[in-house]
N, C-alpha and C. Protein backbone atom coordinates (compact mmCIF):
# COMPACT_ATOMS: atom_id res chain seq x y z
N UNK A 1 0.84 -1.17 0.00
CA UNK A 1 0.00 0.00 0.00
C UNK A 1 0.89 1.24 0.00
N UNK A 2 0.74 2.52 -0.73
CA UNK A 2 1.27 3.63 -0.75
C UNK A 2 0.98 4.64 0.09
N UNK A 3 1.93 4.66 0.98
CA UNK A 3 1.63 6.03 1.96
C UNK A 3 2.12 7.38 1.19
N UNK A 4 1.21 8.20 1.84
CA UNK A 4 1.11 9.51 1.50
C UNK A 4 1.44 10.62 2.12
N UNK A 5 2.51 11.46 1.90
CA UNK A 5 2.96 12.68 2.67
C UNK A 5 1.32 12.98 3.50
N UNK A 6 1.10 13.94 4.84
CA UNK A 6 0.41 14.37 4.73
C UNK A 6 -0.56 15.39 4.41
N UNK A 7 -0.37 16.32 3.56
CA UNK A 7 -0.48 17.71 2.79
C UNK A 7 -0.62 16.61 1.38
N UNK A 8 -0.09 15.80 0.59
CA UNK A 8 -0.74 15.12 -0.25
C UNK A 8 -1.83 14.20 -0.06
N UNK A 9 -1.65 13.84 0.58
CA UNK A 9 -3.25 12.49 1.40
C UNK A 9 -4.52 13.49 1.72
N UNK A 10 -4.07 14.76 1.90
CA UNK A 10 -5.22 15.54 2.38
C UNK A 10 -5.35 16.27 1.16
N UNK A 11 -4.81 16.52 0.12
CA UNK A 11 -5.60 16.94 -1.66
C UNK A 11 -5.83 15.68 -1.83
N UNK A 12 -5.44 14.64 -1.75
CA UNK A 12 -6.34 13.59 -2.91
C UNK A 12 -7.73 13.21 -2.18
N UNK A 13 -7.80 13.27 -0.74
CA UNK A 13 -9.31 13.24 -0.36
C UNK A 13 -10.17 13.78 -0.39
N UNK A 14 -9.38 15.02 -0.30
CA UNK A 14 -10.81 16.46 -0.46
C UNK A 14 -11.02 16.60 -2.34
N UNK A 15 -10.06 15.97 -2.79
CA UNK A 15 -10.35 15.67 -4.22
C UNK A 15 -11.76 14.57 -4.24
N UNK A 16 -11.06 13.23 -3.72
CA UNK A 16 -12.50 12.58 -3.51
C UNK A 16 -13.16 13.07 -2.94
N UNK A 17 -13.70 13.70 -2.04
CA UNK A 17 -14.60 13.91 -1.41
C UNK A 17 -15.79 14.78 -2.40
N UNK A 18 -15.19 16.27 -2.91
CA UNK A 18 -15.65 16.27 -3.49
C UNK A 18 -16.10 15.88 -4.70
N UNK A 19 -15.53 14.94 -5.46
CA UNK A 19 -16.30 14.53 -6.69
C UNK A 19 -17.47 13.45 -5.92
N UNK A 20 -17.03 12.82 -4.63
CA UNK A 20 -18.42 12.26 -4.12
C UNK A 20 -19.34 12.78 -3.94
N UNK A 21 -19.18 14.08 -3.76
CA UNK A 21 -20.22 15.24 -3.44
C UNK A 21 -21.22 15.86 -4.80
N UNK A 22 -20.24 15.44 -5.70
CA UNK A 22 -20.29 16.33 -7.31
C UNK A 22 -21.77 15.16 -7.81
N UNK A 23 -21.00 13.99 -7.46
CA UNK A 23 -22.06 12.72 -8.08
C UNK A 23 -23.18 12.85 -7.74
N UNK A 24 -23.45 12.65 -6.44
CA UNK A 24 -24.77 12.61 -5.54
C UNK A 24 -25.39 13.75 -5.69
N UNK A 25 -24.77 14.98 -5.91
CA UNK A 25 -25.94 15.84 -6.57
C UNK A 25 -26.91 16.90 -4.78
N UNK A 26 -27.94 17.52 -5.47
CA UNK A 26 -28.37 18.13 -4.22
C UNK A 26 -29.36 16.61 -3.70
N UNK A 27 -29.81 16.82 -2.56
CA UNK A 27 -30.67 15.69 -1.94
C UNK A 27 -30.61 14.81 -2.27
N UNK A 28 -29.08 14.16 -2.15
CA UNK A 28 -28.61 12.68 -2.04
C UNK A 28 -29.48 11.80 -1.29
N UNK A 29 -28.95 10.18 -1.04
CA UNK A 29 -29.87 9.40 -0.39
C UNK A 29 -28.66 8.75 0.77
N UNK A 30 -29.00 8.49 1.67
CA UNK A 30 -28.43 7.36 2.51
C UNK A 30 -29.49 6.43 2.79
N UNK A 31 -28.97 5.38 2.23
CA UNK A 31 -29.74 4.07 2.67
C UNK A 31 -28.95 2.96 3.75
N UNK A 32 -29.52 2.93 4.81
CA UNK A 32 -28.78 2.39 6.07
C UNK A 32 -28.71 0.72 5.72
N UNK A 33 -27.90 -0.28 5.76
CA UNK A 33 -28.52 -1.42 5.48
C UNK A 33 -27.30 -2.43 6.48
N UNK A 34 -28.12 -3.97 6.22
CA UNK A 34 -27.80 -4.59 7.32
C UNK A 34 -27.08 -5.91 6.82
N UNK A 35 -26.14 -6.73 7.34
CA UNK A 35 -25.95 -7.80 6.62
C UNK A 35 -24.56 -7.41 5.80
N UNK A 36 -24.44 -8.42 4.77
CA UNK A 36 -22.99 -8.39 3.98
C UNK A 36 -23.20 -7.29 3.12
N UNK A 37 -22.29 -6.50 2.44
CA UNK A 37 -22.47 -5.33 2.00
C UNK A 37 -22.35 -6.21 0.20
N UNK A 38 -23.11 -6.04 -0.69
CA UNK A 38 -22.65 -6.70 -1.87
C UNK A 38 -21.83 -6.01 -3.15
N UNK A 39 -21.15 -6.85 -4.16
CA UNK A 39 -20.54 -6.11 -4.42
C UNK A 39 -20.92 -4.72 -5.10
N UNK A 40 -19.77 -4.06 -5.78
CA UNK A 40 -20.21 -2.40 -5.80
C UNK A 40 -21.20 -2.73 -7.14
N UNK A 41 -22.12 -1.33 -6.62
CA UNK A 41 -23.46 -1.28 -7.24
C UNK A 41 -24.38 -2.32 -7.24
N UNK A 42 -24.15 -3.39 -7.01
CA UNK A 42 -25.15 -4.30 -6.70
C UNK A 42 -26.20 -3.94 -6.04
N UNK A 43 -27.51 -4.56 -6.39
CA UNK A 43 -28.57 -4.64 -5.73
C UNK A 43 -28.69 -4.23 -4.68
N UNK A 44 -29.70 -3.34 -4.05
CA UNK A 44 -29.64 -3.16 -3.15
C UNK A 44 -30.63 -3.76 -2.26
N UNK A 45 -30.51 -4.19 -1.13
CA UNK A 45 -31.56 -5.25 -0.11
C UNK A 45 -32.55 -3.98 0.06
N UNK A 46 -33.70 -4.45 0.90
CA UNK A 46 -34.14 -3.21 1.53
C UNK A 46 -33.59 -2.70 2.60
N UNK A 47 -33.44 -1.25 2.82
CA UNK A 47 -32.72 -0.62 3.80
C UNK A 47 -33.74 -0.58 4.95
N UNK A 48 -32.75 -0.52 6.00
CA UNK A 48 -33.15 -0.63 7.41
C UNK A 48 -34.00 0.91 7.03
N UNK A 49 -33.54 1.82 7.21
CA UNK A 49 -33.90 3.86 6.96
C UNK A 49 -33.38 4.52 5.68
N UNK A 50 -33.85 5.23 5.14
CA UNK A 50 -33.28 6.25 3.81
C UNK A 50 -32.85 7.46 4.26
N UNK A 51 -31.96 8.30 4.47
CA UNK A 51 -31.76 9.64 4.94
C UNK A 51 -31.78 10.11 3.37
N UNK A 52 -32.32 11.14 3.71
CA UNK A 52 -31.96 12.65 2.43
C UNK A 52 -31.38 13.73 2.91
N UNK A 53 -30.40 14.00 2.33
CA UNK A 53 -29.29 15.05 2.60
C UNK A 53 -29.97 16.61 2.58
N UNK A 54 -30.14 17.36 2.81
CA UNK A 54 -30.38 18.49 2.21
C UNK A 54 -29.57 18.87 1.86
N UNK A 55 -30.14 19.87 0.91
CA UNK A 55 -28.93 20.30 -0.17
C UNK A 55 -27.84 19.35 -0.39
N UNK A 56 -26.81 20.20 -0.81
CA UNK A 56 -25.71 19.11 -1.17
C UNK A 56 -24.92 18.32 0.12
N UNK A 57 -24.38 17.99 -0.48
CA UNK A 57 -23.70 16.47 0.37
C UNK A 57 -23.04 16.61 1.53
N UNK A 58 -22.16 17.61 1.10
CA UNK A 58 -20.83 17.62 2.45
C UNK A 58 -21.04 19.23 2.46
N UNK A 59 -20.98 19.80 4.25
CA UNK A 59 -20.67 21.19 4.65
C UNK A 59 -19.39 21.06 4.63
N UNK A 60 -18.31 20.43 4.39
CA UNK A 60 -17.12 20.58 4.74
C UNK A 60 -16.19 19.56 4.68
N UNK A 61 -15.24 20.23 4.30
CA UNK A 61 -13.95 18.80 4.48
C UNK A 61 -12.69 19.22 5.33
N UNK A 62 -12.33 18.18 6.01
CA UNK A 62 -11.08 18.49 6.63
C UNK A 62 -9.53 17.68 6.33
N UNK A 63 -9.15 17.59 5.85
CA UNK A 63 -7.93 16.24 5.76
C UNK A 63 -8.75 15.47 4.78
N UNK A 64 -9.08 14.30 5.22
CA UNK A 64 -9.25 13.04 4.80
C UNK A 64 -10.90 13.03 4.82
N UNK A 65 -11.52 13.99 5.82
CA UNK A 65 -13.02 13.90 6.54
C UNK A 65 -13.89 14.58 5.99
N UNK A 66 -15.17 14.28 5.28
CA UNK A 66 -15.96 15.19 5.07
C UNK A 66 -17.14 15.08 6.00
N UNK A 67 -17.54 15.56 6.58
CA UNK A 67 -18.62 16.19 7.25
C UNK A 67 -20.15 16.72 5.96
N UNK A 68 -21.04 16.34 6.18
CA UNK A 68 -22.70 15.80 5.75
C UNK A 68 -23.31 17.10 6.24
N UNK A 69 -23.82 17.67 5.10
CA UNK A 69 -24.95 18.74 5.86
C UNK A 69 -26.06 17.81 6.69
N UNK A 70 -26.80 18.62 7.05
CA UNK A 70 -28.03 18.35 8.13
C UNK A 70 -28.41 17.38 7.40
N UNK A 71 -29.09 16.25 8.29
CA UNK A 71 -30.01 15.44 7.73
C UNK A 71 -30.91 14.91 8.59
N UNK A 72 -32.05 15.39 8.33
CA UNK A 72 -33.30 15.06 9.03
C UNK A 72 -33.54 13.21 9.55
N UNK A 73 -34.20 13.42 10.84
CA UNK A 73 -34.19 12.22 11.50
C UNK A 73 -35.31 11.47 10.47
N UNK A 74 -35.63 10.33 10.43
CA UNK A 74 -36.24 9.33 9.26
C UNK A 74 -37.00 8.33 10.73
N UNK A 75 -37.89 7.74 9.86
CA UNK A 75 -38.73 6.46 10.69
C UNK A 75 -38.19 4.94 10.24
N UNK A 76 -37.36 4.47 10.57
CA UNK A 76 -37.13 3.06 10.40
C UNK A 76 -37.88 2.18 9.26
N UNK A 77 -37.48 1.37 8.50
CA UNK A 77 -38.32 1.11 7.46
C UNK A 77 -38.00 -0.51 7.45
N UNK A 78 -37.83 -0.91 7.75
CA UNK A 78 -37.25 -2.40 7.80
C UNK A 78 -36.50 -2.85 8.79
N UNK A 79 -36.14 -4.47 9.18
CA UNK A 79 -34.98 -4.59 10.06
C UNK A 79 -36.08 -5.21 11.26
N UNK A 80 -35.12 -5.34 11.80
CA UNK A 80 -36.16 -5.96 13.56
C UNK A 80 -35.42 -5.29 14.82
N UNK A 81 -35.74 -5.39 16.22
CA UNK A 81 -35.60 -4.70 16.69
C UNK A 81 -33.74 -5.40 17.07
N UNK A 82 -33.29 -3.83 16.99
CA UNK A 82 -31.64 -3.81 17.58
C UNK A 82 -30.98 -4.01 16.24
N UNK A 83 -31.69 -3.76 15.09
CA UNK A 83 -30.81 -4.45 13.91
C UNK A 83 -29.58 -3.26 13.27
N UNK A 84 -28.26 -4.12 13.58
CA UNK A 84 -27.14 -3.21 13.34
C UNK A 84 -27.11 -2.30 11.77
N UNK A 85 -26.84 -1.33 11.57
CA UNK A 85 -26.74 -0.95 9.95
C UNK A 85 -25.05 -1.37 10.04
N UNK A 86 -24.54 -2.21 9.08
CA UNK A 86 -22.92 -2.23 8.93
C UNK A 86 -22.92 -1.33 7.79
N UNK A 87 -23.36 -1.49 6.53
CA UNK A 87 -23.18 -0.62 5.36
C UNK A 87 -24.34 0.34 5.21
N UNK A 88 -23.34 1.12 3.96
CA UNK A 88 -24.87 1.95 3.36
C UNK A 88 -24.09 2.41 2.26
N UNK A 89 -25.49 2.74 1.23
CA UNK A 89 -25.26 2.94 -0.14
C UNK A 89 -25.90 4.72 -0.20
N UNK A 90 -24.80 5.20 -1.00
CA UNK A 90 -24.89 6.68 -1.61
C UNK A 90 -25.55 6.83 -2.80
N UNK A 91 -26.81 7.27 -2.77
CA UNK A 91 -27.43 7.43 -3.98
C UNK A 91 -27.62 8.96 -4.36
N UNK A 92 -28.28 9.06 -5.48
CA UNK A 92 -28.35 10.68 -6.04
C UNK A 92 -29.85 10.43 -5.33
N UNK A 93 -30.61 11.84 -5.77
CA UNK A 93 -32.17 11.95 -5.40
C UNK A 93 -32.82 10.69 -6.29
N UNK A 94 -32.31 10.58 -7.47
CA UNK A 94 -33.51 9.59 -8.40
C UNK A 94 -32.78 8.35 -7.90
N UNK A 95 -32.04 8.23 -7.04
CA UNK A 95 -31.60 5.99 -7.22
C UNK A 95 -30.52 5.83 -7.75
N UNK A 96 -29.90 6.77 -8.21
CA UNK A 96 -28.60 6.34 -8.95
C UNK A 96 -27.46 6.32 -8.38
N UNK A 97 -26.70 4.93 -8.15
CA UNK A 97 -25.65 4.32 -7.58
C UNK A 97 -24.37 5.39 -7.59
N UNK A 98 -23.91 5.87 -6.37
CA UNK A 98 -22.52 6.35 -6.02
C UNK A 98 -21.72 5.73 -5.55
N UNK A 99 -21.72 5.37 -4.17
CA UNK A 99 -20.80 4.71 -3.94
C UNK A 99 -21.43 4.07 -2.69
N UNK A 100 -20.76 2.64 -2.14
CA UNK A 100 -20.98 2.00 -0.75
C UNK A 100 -19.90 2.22 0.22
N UNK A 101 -20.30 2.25 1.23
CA UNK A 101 -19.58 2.33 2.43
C UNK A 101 -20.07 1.38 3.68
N UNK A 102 -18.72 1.16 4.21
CA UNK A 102 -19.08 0.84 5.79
C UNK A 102 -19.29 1.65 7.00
N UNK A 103 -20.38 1.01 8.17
CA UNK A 103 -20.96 2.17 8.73
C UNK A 103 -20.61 1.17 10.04
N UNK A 104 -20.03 2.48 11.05
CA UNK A 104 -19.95 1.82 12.54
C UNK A 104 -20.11 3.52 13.08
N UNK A 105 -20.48 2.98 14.43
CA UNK A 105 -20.36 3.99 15.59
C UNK A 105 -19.33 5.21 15.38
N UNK A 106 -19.18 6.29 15.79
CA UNK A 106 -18.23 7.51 15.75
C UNK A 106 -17.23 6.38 16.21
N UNK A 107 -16.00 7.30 15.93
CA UNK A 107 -14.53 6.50 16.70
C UNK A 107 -14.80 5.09 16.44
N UNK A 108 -15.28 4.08 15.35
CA UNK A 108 -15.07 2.68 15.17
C UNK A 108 -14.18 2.64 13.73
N UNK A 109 -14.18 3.51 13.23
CA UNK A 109 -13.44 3.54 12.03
C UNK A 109 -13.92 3.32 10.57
N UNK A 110 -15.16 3.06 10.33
CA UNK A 110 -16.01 3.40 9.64
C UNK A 110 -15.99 4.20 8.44
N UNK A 111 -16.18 4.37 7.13
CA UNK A 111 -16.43 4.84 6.12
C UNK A 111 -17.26 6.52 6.34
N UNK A 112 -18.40 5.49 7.38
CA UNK A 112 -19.30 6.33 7.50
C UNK A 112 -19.98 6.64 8.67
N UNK A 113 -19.98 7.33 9.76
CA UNK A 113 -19.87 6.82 11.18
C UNK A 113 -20.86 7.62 11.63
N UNK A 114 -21.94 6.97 12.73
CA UNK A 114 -23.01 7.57 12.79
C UNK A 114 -23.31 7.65 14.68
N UNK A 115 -23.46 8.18 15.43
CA UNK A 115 -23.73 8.15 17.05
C UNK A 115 -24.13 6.61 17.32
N UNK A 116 -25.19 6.56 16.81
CA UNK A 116 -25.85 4.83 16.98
C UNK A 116 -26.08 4.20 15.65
N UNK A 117 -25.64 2.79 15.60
CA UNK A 117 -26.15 2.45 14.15
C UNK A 117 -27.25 1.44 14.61
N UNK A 118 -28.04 1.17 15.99
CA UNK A 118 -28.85 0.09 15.59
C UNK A 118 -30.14 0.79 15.28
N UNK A 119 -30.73 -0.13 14.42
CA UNK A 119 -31.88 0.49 14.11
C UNK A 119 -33.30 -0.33 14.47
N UNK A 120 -33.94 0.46 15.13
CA UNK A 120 -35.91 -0.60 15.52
C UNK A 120 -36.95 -0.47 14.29
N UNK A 121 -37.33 -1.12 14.07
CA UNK A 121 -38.49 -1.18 13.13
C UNK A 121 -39.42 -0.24 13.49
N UNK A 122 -39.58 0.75 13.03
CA UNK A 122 -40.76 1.75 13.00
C UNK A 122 -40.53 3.06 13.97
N UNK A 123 -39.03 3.12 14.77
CA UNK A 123 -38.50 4.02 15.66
C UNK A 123 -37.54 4.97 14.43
N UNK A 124 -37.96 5.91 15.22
CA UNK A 124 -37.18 7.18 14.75
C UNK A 124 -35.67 7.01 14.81
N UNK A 125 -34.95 7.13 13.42
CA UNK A 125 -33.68 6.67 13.60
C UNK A 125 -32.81 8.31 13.44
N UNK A 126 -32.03 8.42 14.18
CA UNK A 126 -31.79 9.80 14.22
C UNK A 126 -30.09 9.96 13.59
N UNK A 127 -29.73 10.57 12.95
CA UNK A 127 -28.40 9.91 12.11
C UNK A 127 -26.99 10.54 13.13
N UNK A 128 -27.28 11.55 14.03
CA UNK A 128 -27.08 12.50 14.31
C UNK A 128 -25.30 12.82 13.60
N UNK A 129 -24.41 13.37 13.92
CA UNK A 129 -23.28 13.62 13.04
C UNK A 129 -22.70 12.68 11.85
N UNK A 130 -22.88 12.88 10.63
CA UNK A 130 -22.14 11.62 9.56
C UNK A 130 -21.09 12.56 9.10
N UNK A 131 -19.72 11.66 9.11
CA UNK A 131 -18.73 12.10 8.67
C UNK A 131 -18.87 11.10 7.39
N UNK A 132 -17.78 10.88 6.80
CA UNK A 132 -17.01 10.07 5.57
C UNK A 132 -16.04 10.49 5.55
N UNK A 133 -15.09 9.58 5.58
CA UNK A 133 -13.69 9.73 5.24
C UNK A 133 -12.87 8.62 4.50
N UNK A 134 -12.16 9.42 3.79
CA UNK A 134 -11.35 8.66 2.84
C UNK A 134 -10.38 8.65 2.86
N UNK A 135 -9.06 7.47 2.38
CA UNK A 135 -8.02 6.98 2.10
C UNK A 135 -7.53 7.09 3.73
């Protein structure tokens, strides 16, 4: 694997970051989901919750980290009770495949890291801070 000065590791992420941002468009999707993550773009299971981004994607990047504008709390849509989200898929507003990630707790190391990832069937799932970070 190629390590990266750090002042270079931090342009090529905020490079990715934003073209992840560029894809997904205004009112992206997060779809929370549970189980093996399949491969990229594959099918998607039904998601535990859907978040919609407002507006665009990321308020911000830092280094490696982008930081998620606001995103409104959602009602659980699937799953049973305590059911972990490990992944989730980045969609535009219409469904169209960006990218997958892995999802754990803040500080678990995560793709995509959320306060709580379990989710109850029909409980208010609240996303509260989503970062993403890359390389």
């Amino acid at each position: 694997m190629i390590s990266f000065a750090t002042t270079l590791r931090n342009s090529i992420a905020s490079t990715v970051l934003t073209s992840i941002g560029s894809a997904a468009g205004s009112n992206a999707k997060i779809l929370l989901c549970s189980g093996t993550r399949p491969a990229n773009g594959a099918t998607t299971p039904t998601p535990l919750a859907t978040f919609t981004v407002t507006g665009a994607l990321l308020a911000s990047t830092s280094g490696a980290v982008g930081t998620l504008n606001a995103i409104p709390a959602v009602a659980a849509t699937a799953g049973g009770a305590g059911t972990p989200a490990t992944w989730a898929r980045l969609t535009t507003s219409g469904g169209t495949f960006v990218c997958d990630m892995s999802v754990t707790v803040t500080g678990g190391g995560g793709d995509l890291t959320m306060d709580n990832t379990t989710v109850v069937l029909a409980a208010t799932v609240t996303p509260g801070t989503l970062t993403l970070t890359v390389l």
